[in-house]
N, C-alpha and C. Protein backbone atom coordinates (compact mmCIF):
# COMPACT_ATOMS: atom_id res chain seq x y z
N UNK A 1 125.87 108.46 111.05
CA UNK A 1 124.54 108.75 110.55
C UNK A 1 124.40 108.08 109.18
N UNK A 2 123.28 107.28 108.61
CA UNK A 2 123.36 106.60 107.73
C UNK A 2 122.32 107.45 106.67
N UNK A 3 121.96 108.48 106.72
CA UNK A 3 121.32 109.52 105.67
C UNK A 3 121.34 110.82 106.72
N UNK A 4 121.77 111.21 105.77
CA UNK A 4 121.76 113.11 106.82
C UNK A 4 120.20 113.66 106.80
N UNK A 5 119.90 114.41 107.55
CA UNK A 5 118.60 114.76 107.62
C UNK A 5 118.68 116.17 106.34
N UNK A 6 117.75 115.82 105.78
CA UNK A 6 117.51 117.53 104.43
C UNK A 6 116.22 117.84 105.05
N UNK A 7 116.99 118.89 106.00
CA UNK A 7 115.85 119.63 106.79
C UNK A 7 116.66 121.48 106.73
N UNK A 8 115.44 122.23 106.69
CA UNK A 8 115.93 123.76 107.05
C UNK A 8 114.79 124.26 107.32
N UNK A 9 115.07 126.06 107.82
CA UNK A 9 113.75 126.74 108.09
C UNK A 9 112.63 126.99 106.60
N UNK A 10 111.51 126.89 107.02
CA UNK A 10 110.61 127.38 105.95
C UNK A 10 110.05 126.33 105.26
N UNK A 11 110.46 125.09 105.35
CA UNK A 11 109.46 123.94 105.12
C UNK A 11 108.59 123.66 105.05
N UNK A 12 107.51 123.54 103.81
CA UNK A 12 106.17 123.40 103.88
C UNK A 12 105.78 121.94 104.38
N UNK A 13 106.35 121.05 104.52
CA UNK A 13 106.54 119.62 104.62
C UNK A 13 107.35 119.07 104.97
N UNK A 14 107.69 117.99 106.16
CA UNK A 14 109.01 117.33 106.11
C UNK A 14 108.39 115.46 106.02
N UNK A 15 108.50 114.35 105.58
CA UNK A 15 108.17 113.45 105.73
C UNK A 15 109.41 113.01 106.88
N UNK A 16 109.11 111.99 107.27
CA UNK A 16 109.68 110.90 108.28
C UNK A 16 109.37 109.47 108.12
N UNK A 17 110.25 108.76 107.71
CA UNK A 17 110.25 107.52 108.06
C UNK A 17 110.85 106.39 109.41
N UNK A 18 110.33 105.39 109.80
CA UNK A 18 111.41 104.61 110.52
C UNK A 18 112.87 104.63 110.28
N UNK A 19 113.43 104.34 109.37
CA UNK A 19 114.97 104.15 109.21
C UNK A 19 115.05 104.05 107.87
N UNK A 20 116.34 104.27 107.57
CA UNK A 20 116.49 104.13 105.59
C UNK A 20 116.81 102.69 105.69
N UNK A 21 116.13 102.22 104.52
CA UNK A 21 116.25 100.71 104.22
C UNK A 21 117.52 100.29 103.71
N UNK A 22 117.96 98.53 103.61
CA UNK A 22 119.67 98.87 103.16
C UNK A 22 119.91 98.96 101.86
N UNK A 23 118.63 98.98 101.23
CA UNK A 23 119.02 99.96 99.60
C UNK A 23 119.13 101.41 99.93
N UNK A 24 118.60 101.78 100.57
CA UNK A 24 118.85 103.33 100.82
C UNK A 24 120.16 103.78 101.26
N UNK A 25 120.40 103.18 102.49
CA UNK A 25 121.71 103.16 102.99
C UNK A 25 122.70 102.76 102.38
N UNK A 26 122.74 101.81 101.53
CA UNK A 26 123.80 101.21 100.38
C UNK A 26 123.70 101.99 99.17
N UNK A 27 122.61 103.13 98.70
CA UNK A 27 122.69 104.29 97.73
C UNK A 27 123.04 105.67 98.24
N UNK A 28 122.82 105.54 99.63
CA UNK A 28 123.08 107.35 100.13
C UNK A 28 121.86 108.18 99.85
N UNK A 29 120.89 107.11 99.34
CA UNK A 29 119.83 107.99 99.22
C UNK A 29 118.31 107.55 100.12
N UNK A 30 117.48 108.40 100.23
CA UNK A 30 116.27 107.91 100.97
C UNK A 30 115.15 107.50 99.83
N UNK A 31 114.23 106.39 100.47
CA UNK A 31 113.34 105.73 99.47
C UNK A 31 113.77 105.15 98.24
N UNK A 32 114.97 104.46 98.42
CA UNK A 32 115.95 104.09 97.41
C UNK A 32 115.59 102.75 96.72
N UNK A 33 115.08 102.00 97.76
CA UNK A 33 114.55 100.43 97.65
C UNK A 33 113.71 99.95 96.33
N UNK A 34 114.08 99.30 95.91
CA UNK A 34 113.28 98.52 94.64
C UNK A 34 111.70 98.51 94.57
N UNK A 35 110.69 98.82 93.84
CA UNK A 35 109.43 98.95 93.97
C UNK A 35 108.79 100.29 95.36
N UNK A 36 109.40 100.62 95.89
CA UNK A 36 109.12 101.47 96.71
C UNK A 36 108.32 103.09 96.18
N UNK A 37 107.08 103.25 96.32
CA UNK A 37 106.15 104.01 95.76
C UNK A 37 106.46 105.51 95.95
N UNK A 38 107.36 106.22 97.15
CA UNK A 38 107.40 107.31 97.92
C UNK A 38 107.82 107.95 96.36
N UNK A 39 108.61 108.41 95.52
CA UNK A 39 109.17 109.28 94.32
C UNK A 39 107.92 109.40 93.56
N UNK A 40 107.48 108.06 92.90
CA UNK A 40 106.55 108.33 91.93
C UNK A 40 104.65 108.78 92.74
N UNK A 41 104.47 108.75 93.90
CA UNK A 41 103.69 109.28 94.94
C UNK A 41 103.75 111.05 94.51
N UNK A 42 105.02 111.53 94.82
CA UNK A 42 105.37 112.84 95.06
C UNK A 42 104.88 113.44 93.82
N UNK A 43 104.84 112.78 92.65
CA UNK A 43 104.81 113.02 91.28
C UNK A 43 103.57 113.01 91.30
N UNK A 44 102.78 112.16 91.53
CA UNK A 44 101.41 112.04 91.09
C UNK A 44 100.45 112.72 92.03
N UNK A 45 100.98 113.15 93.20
CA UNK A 45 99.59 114.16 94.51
C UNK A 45 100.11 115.38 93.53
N UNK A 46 101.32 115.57 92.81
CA UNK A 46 101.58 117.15 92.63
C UNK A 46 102.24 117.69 93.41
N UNK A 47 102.87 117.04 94.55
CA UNK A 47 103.80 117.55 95.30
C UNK A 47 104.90 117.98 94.64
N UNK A 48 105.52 117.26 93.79
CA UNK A 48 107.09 117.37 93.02
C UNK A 48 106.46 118.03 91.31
N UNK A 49 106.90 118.87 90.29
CA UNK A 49 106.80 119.16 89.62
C UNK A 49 107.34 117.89 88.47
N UNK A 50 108.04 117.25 88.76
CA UNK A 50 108.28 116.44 87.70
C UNK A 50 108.51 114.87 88.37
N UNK A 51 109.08 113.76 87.77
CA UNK A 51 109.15 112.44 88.71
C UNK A 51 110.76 112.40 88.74
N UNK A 52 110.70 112.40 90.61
CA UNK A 52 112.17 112.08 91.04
C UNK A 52 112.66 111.16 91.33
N UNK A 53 113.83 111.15 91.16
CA UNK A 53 114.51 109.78 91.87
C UNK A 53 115.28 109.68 92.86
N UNK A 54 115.33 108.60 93.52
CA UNK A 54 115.94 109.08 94.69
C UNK A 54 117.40 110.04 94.98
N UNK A 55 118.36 109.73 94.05
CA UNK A 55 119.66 110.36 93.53
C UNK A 55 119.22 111.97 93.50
N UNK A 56 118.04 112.41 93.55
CA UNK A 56 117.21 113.82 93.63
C UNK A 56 116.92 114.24 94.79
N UNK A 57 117.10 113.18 96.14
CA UNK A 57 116.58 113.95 97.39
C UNK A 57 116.94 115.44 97.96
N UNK A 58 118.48 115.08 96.98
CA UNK A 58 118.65 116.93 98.07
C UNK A 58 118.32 117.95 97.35
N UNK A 59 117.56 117.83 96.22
CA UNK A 59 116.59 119.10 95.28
C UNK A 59 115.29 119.09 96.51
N UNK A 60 114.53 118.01 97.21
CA UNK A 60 113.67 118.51 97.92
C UNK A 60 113.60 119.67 98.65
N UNK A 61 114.29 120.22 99.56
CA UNK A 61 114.58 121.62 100.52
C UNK A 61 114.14 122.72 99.31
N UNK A 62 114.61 122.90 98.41
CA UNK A 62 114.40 123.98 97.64
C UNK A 62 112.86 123.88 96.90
N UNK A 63 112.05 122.76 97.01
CA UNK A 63 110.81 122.80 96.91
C UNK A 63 110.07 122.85 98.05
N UNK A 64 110.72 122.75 99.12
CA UNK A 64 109.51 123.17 100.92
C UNK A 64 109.61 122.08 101.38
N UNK A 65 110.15 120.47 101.04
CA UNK A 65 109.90 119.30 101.36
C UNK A 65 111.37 118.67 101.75
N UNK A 66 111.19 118.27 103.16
CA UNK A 66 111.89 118.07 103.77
C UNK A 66 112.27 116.30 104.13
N UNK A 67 113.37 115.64 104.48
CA UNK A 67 113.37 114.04 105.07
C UNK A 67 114.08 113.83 106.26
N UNK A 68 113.63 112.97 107.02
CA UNK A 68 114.40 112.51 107.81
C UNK A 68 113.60 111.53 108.28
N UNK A 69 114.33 110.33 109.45
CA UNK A 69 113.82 109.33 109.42
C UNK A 69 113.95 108.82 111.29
N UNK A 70 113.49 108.40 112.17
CA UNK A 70 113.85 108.04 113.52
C UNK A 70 114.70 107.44 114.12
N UNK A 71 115.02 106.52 113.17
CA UNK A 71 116.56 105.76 113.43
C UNK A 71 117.68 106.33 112.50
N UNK A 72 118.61 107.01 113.41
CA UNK A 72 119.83 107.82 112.15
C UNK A 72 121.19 106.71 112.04
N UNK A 73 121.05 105.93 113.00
CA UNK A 73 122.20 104.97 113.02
C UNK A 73 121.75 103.59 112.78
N UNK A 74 120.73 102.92 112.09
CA UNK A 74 120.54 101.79 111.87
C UNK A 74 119.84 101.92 110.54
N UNK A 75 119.79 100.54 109.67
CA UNK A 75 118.90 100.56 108.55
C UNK A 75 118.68 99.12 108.18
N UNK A 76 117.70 99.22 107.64
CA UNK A 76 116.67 97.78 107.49
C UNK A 76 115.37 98.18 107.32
N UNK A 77 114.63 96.68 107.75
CA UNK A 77 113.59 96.53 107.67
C UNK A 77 113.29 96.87 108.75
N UNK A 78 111.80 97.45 109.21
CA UNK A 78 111.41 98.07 111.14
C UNK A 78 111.58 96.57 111.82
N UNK A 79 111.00 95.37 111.35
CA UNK A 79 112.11 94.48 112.12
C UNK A 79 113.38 94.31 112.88
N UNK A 80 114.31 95.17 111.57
CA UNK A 80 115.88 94.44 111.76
C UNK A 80 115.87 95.98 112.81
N UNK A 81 115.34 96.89 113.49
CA UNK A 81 115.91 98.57 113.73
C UNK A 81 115.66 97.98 115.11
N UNK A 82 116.49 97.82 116.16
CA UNK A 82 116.84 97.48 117.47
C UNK A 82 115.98 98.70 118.21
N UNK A 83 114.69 98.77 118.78
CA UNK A 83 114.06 100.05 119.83
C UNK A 83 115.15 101.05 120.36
N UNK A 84 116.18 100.83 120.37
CA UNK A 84 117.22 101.19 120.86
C UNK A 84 117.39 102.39 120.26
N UNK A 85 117.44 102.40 118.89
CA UNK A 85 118.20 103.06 117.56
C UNK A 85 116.93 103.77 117.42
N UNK A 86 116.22 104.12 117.89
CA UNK A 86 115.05 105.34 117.59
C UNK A 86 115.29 106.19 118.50
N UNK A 87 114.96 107.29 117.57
CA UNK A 87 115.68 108.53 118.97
C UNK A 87 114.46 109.75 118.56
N UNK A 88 113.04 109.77 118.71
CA UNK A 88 111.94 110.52 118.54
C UNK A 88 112.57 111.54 119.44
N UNK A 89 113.20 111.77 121.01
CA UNK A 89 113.58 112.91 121.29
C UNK A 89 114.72 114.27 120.12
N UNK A 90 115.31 113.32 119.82
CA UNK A 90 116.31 114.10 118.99
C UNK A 90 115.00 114.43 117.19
N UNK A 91 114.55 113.63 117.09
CA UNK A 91 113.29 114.15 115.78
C UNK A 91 112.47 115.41 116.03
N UNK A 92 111.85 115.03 117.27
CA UNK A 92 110.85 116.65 117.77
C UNK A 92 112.02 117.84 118.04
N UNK A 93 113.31 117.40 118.66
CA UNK A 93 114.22 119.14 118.60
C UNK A 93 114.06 119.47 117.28
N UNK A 94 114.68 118.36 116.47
CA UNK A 94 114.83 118.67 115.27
C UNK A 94 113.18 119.56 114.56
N UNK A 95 112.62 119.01 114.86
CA UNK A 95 111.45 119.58 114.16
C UNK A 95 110.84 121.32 114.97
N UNK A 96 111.03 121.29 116.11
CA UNK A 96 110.98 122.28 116.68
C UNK A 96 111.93 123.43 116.03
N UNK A 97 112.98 123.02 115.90
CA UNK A 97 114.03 123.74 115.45
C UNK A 97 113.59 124.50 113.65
N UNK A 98 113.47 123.83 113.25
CA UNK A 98 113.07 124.18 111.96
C UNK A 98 111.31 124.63 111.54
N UNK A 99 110.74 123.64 112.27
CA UNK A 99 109.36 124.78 112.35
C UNK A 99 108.51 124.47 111.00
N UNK A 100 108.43 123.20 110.88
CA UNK A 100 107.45 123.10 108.98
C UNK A 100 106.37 123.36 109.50
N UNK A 101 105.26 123.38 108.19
CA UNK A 101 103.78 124.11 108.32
C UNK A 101 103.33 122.66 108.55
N UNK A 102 103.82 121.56 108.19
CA UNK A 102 103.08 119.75 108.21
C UNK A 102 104.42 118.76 108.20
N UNK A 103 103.60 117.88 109.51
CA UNK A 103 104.88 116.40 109.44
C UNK A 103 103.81 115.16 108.78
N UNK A 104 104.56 114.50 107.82
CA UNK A 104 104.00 113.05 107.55
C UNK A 104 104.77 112.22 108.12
N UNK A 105 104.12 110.99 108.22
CA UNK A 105 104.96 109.90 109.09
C UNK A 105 104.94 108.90 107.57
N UNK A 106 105.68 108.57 107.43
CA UNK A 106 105.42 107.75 105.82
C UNK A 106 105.39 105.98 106.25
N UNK A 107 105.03 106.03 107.75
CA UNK A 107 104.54 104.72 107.87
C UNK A 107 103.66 104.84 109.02
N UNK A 108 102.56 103.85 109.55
CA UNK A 108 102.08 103.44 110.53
C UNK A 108 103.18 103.60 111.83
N UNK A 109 104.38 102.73 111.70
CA UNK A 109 105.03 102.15 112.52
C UNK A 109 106.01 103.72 113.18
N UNK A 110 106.25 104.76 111.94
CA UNK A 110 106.58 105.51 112.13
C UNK A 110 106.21 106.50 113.10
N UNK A 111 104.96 107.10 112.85
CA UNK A 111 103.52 107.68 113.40
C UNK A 111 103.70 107.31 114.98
N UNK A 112 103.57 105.83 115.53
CA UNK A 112 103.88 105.29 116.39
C UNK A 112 104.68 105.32 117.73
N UNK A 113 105.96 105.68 117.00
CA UNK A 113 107.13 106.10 117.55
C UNK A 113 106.95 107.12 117.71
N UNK A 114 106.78 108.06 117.24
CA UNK A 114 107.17 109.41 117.00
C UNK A 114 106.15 110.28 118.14
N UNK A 115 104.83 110.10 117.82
CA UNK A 115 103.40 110.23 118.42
C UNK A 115 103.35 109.59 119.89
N UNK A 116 103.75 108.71 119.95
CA UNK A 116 103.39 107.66 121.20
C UNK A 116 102.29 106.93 121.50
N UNK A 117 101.78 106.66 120.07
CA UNK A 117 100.36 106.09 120.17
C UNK A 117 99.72 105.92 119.12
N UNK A 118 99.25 104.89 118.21
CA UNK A 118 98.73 103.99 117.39
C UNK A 118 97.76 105.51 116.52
N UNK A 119 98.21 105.40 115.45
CA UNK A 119 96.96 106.44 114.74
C UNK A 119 97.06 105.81 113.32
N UNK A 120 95.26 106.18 113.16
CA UNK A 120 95.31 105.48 111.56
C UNK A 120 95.79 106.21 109.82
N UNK A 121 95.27 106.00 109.40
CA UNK A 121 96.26 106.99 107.37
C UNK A 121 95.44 108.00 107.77
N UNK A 122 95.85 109.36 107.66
CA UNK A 122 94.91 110.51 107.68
C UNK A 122 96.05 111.60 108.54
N UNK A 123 94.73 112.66 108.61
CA UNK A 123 95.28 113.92 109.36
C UNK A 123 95.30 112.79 111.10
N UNK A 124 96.00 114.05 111.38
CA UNK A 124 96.56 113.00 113.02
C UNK A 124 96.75 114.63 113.99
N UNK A 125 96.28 114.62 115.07
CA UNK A 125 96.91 115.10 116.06
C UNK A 125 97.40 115.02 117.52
N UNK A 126 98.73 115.13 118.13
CA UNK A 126 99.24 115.20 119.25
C UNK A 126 99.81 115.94 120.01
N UNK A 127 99.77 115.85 121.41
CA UNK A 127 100.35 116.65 122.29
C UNK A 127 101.60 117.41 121.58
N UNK A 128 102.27 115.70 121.36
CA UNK A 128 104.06 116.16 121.23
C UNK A 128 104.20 117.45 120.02
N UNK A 129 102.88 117.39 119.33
CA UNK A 129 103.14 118.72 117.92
C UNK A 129 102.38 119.34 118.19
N UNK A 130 101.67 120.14 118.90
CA UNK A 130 100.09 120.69 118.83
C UNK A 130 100.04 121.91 117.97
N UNK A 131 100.99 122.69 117.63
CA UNK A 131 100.51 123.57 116.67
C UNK A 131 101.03 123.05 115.00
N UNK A 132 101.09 122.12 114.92
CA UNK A 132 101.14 121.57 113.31
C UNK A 132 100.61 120.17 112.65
N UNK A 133 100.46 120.39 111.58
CA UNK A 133 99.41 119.93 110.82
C UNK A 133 100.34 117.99 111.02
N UNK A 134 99.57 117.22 111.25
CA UNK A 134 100.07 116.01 111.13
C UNK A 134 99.69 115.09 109.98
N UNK A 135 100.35 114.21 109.89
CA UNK A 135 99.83 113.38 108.84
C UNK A 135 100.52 112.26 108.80
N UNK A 136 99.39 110.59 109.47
CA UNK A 136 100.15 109.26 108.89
C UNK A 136 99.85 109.16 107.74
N UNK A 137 100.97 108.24 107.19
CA UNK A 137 100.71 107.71 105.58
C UNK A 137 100.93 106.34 105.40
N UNK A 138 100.24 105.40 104.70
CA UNK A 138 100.99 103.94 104.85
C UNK A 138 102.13 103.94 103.83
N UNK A 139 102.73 103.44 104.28
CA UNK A 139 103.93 103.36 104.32
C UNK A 139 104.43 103.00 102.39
N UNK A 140 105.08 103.60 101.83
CA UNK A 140 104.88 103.02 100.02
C UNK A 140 106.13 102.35 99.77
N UNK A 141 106.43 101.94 101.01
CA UNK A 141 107.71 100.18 100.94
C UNK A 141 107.19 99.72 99.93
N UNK A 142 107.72 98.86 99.14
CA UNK A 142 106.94 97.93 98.07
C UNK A 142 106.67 96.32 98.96
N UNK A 143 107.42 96.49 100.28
CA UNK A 143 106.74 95.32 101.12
C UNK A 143 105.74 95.52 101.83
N UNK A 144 105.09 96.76 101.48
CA UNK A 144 103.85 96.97 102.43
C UNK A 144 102.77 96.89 101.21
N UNK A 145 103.04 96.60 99.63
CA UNK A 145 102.16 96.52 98.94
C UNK A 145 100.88 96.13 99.03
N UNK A 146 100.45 94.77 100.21
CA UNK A 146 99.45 94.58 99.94
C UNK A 146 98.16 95.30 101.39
N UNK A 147 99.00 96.46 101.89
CA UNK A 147 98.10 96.95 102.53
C UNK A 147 97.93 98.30 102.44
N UNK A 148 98.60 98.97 100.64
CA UNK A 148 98.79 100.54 100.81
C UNK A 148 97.28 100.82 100.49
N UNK A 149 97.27 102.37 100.68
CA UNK A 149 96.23 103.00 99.78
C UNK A 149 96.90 104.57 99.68
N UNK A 150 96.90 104.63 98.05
CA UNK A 150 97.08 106.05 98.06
C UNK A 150 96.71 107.35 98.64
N UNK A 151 94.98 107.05 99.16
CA UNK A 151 94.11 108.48 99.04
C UNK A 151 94.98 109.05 100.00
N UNK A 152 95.67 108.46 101.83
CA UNK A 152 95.98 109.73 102.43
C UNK A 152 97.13 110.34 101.95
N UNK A 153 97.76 109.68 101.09
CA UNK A 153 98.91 110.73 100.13
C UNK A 153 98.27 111.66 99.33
N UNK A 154 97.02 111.58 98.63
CA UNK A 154 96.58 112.51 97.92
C UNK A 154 95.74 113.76 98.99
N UNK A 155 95.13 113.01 99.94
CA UNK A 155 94.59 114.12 100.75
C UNK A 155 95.76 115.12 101.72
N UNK A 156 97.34 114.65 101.72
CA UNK A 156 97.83 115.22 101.95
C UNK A 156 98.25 116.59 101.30
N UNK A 157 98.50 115.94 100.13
CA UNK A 157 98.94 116.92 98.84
C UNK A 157 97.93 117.94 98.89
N UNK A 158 96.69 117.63 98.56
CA UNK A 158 95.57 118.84 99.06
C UNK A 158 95.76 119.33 100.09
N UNK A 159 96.17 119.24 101.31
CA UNK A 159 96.20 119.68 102.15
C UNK A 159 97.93 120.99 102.09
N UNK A 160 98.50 120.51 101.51
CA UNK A 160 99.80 121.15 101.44
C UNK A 160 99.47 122.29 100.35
N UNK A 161 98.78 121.40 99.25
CA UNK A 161 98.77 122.61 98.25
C UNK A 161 97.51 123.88 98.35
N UNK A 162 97.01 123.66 99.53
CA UNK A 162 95.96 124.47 99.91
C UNK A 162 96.57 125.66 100.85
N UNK A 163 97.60 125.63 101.32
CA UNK A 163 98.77 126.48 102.56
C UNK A 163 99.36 127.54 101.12
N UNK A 164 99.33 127.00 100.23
CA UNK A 164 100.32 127.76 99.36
C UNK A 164 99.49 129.19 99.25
């Protein structure tokens, strides 16, 4: 497994990505990658009380916010992640199992996989989750720079900090 999943019961949130990138995987940490927006994001919707770094992921659980990612045995770019190495069956036990109040997909490509079907930045709903709150996000790679937009990170955060 190339990042352990920081998942438990009582989760107000878990994000999901495609796979940890090989800065992530080469730090042990998730959203590790150079320019990559996901830490200072968390900081600015108000999700995180202060700005984290990735070396901080396993303080998330004890704030309601959870990670894990679809590919547990590969890392790269969604290019370099072989279809193979996605395992969305083993993500929904997992998520079943633990039971958060909201899933984000922290990419398009993610959403995709996971869902089984193309959805745009926003609230999202599917079969595979029907009683919880969904949410794609574009993706805050710093190689997806020139197609992010913050707002569905901020309309998430409203949306999370409105459950409280």
């Amino acid at each position: 497994m190339i990042l352990p999943d920081l998942l438990q019961p009582g989760l107000k949130l878990v994000f999901c990505g495609t796979a940890a990138s090989a800065k992530s995987a080469a730090r042990g940490h998730y959203y590790a990658g150079p320019g990559n927006r996901f830490w200072p994001l968390l900081f600015e919707t108000g999700l995180t009380p202060r700005l984290f770094a990735p070396q901080d992921d396993h303080l998330l659980p004890a704030l309601g916010i959870g990670l894990t990612d679809l590919a547990k045995e590969a890392s790269g770019t969604d290019r370099d992640i072989p279809p193979a190495a996605y395992t969305p069956e083993r993500f929904a036990v997992s998520i079943a199992k633990f039971r958060p109040k909201a899933l984000a997909f922290t990419s398009l490509t993610a959403a995709k996989i996971a869902l089984g079907a193309r959805h745009p930045p926003g609230p999202a709903q599917s079969p595979a989750f029907p009683d919880l709150a969904l949410w794609v996000l574009p993706s805050p790679s710093g190689a997806a720079r020139a197609t992010f937009s913050a707002a569905p990170w901020h309309a998430l955060a409203n949306h999370i900090q409105a459950l409280a």
